[in-house]
Protein backbone atom coordinates (compact mmCIF):
# COMPACT_ATOMS: atom_id res chain seq x y z
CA UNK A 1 127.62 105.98 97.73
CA UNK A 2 128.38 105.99 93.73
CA UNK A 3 130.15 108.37 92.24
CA UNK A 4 127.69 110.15 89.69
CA UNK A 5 129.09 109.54 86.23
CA UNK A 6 129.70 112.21 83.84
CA UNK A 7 131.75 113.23 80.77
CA UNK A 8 135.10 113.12 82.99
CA UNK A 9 134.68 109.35 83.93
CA UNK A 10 134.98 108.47 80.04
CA UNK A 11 139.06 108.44 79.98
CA UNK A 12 140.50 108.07 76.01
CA UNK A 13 143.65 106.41 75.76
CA UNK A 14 145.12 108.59 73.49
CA UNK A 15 146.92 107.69 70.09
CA UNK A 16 150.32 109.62 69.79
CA UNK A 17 150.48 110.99 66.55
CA UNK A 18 154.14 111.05 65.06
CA UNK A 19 155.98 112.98 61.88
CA UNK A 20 157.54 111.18 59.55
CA UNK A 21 160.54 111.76 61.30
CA UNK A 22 159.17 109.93 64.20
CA UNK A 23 159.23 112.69 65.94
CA UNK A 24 156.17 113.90 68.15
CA UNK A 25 153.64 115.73 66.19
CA UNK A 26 152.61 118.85 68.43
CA UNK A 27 150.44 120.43 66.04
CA UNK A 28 148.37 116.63 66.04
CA UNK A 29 148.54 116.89 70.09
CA UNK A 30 146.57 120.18 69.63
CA UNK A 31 144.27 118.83 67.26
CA UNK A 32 143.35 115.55 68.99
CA UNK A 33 143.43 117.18 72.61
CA UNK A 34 140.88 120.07 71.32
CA UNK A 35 138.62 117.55 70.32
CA UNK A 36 138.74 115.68 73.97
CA UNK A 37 138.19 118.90 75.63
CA UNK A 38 135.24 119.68 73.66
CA UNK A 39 133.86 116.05 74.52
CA UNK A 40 134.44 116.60 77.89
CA UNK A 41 136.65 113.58 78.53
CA UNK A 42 139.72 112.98 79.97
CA UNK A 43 142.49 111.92 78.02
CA UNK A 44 145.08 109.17 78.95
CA UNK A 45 148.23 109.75 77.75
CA UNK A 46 151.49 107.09 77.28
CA UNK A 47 148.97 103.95 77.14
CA UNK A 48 148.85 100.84 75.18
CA UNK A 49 146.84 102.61 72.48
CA UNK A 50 149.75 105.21 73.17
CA UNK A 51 152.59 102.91 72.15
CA UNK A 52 153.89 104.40 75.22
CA UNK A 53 156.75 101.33 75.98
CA UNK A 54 157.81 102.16 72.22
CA UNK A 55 159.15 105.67 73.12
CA UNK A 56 161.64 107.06 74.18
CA UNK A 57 161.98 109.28 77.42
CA UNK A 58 162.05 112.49 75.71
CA UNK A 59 159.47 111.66 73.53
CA UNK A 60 157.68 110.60 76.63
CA UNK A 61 158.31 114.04 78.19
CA UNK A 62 157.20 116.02 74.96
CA UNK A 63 154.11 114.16 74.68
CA UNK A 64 153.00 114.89 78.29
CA UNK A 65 153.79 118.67 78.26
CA UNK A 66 151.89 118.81 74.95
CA UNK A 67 148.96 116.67 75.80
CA UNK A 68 148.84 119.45 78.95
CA UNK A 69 149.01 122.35 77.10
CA UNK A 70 146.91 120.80 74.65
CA UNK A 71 143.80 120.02 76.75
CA UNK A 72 144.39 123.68 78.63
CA UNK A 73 143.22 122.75 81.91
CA UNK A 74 139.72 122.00 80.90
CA UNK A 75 140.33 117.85 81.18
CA UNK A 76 141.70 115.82 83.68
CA UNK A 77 145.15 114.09 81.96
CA UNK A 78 146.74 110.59 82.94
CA UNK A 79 150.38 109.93 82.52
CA UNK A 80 151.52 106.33 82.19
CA UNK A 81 154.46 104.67 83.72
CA UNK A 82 156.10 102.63 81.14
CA UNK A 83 159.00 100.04 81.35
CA UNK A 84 160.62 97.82 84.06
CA UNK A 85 162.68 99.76 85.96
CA UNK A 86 161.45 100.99 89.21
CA UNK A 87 163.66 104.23 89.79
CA UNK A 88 162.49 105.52 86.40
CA UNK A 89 159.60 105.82 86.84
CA UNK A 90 159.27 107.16 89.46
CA UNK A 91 161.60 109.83 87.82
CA UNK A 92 159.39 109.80 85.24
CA UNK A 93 156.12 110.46 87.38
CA UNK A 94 157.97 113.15 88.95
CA UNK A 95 158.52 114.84 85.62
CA UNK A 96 154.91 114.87 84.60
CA UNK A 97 153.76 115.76 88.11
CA UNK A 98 156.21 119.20 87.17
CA UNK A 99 154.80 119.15 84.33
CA UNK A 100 150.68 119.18 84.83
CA UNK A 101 149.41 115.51 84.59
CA UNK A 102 146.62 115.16 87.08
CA UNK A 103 146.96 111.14 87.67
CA UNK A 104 149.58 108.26 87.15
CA UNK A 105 148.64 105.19 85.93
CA UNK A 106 151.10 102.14 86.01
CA UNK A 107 151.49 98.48 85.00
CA UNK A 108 153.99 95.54 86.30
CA UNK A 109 157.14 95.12 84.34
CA UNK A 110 156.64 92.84 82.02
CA UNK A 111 159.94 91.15 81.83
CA UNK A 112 160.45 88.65 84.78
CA UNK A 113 157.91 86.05 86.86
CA UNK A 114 156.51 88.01 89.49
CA UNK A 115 154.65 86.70 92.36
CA UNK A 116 151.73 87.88 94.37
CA UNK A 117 154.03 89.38 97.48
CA UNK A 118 156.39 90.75 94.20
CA UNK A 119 153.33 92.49 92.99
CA UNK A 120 151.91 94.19 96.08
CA UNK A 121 155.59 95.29 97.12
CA UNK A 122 156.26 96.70 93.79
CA UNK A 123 152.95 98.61 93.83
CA UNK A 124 153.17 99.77 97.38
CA UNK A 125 157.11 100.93 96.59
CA UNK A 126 156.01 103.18 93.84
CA UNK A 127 153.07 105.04 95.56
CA UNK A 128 155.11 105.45 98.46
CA UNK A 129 157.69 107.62 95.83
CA UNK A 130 154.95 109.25 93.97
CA UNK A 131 153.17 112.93 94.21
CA UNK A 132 150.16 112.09 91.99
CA UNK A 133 147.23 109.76 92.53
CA UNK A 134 147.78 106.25 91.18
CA UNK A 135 146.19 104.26 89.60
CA UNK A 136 147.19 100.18 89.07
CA UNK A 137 147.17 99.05 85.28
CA UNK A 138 145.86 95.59 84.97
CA UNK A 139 146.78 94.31 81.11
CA UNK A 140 147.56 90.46 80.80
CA UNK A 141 147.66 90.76 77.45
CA UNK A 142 150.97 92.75 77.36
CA UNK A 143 152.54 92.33 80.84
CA UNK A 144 151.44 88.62 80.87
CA UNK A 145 150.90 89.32 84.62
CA UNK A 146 147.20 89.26 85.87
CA UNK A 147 147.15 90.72 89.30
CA UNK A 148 145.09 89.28 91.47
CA UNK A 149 141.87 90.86 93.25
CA UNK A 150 143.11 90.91 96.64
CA UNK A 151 146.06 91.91 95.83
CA UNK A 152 144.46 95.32 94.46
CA UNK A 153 142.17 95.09 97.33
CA UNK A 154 144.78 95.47 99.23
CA UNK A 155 146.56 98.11 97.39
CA UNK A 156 143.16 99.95 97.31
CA UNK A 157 143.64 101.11 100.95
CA UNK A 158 146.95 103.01 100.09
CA UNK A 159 146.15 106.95 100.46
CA UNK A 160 148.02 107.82 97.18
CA UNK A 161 146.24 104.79 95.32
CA UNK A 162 143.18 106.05 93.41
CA UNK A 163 141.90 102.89 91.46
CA UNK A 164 142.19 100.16 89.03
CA UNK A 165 142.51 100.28 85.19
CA UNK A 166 141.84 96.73 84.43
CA UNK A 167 141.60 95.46 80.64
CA UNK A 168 141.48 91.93 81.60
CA UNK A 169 138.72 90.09 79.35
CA UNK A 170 137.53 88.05 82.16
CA UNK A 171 133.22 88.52 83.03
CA UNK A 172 133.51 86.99 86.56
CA UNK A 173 136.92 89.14 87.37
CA UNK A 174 134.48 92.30 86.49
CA UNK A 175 131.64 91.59 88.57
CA UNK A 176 133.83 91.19 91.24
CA UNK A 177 135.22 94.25 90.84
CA UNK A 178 132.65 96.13 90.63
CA UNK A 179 130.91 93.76 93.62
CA UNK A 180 134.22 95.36 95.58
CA UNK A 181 134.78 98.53 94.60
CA UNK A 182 131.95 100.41 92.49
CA UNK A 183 130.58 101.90 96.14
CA UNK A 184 133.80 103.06 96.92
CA UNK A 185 134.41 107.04 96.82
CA UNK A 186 137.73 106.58 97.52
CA UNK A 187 138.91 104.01 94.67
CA UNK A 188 137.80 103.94 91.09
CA UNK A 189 137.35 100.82 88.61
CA UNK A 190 137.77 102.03 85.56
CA UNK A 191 136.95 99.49 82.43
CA UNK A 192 139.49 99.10 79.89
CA UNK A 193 137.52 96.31 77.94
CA UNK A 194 135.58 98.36 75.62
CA UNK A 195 132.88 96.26 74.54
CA UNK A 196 132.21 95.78 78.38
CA UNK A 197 131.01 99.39 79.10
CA UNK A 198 127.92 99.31 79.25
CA UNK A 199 127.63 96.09 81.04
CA UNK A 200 130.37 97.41 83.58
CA UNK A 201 128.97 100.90 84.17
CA UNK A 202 125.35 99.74 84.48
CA UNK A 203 127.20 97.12 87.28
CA UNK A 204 127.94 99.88 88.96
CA UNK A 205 131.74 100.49 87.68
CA UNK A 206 133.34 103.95 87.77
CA UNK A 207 134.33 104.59 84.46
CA UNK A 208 135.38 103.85 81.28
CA UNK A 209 138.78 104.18 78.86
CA UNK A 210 137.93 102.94 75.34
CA UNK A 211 140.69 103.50 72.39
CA UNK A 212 137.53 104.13 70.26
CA UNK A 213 137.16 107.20 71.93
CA UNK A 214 139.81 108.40 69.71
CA UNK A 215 137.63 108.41 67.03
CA UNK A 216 134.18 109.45 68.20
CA UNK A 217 134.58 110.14 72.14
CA UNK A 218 130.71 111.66 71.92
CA UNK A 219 129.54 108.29 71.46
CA UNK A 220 131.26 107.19 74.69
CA UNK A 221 130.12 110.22 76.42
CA UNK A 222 126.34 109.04 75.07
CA UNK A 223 126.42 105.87 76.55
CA UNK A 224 127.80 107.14 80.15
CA UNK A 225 124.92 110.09 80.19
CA UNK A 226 122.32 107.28 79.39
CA UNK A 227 123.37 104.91 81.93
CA UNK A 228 123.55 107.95 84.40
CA UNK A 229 120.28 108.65 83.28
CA UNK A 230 118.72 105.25 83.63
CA UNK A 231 117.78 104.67 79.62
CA UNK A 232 119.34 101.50 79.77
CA UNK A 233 118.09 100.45 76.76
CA UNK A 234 119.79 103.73 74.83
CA UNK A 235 122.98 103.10 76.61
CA UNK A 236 123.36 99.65 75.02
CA UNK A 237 122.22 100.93 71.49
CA UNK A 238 125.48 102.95 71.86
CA UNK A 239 127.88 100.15 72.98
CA UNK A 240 126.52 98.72 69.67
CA UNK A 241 127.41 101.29 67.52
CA UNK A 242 130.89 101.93 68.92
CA UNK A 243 131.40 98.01 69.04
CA UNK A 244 130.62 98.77 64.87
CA UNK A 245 132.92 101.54 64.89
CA UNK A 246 135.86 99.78 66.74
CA UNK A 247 135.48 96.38 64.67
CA UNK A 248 136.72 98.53 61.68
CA UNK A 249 140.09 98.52 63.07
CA UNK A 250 140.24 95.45 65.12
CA UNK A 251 138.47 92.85 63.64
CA UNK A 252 141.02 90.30 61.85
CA UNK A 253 144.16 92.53 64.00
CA UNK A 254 146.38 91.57 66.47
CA UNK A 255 146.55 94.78 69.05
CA UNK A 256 149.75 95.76 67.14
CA UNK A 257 148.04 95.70 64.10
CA UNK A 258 144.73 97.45 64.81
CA UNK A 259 146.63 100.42 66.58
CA UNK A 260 148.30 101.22 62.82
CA UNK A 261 144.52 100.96 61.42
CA UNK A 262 143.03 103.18 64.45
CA UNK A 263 145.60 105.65 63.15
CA UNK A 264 144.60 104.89 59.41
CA UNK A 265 141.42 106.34 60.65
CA UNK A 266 142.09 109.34 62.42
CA UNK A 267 144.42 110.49 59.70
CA UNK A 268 141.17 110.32 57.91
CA UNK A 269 139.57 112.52 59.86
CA UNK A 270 142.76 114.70 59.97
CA UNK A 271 143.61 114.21 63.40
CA UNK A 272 147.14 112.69 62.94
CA UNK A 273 149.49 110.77 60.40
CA UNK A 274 149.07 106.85 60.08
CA UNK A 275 152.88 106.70 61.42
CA UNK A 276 153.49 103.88 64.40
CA UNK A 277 156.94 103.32 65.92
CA UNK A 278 158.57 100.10 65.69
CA UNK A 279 157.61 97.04 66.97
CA UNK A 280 154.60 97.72 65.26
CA UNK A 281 154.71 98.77 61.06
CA UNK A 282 152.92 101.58 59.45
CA UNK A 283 150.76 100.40 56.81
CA UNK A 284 152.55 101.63 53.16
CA UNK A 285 150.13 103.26 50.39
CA UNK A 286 149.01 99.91 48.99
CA UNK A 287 148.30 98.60 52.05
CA UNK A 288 146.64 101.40 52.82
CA UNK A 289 144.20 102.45 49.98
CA UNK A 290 142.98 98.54 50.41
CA UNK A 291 142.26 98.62 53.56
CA UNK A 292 140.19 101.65 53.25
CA UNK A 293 138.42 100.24 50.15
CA UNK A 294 137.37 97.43 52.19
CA UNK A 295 135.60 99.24 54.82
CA UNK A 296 134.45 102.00 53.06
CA UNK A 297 130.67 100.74 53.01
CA UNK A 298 130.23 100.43 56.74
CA UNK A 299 132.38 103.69 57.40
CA UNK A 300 130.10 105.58 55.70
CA UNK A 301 127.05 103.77 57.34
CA UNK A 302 128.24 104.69 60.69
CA UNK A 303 128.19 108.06 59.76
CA UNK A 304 130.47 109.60 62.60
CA UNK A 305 130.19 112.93 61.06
């Protein structure tokens, strides 16, 4: 039988606000994680949207205690497992295990050729070392690995494997999923392809984890409650407004790009500062100012407020 959905199943990837100094903002953390809390959601923390490979450990470790304290309990919180090396992290999932996370989520290293066999033994070595439920990152567009379905169908029978995160922009990859595992109680698909959730969730998928929901996770929580509720029709009239909402920072952007603008954003909301760590470039005042003239109409259409 399917899971009901609800407020928890909407998981934001959380941004992770930085000083000047590059150093992690806690006072942000407590903003940001007040506002999930009083959504309801869960909050993913050391994600993509997290520029979690662009940290280092201790500002890994800072960000996970905070994002704990932050959410007090009240939220379920997901740690990621960033880099290539095996050992750390599972060292590092042991650290936020001590240190409250509810869930693990991990990707492949992203360095070398992997096979399929490469794949399900790396998976299957890291649950075997971990406390915390686990759940399999799928992201091609950063790992430029795309595990295979039965692969994670296989993986899905491990007891300390809890689901699949899977951002892959692929239709026919989705229905499948969801064709496998949305009847599941025991393994979660969770949609990390935004503009898919209502499609997904109406499929029958388990939840959603949209970096919009940085910016108005109330909308996200709308559009679950409606599909849970059968108003199909309501559901989709949200995954049109946040589509509106998250074109404001994508549209025209490479990910690396629309992750400084996202943060552009919150900061003008107050939520956190528009800094980003290197790869990626924090936009400078000019920069800025013009890219806030330029949406300025349809920000204040939306009227997120």
């Amino acid at each position: 039988m399917k899971k009901k959905l609800s407020a928890e199943q909407v998981i934001v990837p959380m941004v992770s606000p930085f000083t000047a100094r590059q150093e992690i903002d806690r006072d942000a953390v407590s903003r940001m994680c007040a506002m999930f809390a009083g959504a309801g959601v869960s909050v993913f923390a050391l994600g993509t949207t997290g520029e979690g490979d662009s940290m280092s450990r201790e500002q890994r470790e800072v960000l996970v205690e905070a994002v704990v304290r932050g959410v007090g309990g009240k939220v379920k919180v997901y740690a990621g497992l960033t880099g290539n090396s095996l050992s750390e992290s599972v060292r590092d999932a042991k650290k936020y295990a001590a240190l409250g996370a509810d869930y693990l989520v991990a990707k492949l290293p992203a360095y070398y050729p992997m096979d399929e066999n490469q794949m399900l033994q790396y998976f299957e070595r890291l649950a075997d070392s971990v406390d915390l439920p686990l759940f399999i990152y799928n992201i091609p567009g950063t790992t430029h690995h795309s595990i295979p379905l039965n692969i994670v169908d296989i993986l899905s029978y491990h007891p300390q494997i809890a689901g699949l995160k899977d951002s892959e922009r692929d239709e026919n990859r989705l229905r499948e999923s969801v064709l496998r595992w949305g009847g599941r109680e025991d393994f979660d698909f969770l949609i990390g392809w935004a503009a898919m959730s209502a499609n997904g969730l109406q499929l029958g998928a388990n939840g959603i984890v949209p970096s919009t929901g940085n910016l108005c996770p109330e909308l996200y929580v709308q559009l679950v409650d409606h599909i849970a509720a059968g108003n199909i029709g309501a559901a989709f009239q949200y995954q049109e407004l946040t589509d509106r909402v998250s074109a404001l920072y994508q549209k025209g952007r490479n990910l690396s790009q629309s992750i400084a603008a996202l943060k552009v954003l919150m900061k003008q909301d107050g939520l956190c500062s528009g800094e980003v760590l290197l790869p990626m470039i924090t936009m400078d005042t000019e920069e800025e100012e013009k890219y806030l003239a330029e949406i300025k109409t349809e920000w204040e259409n939306l009227n997120l407020k």
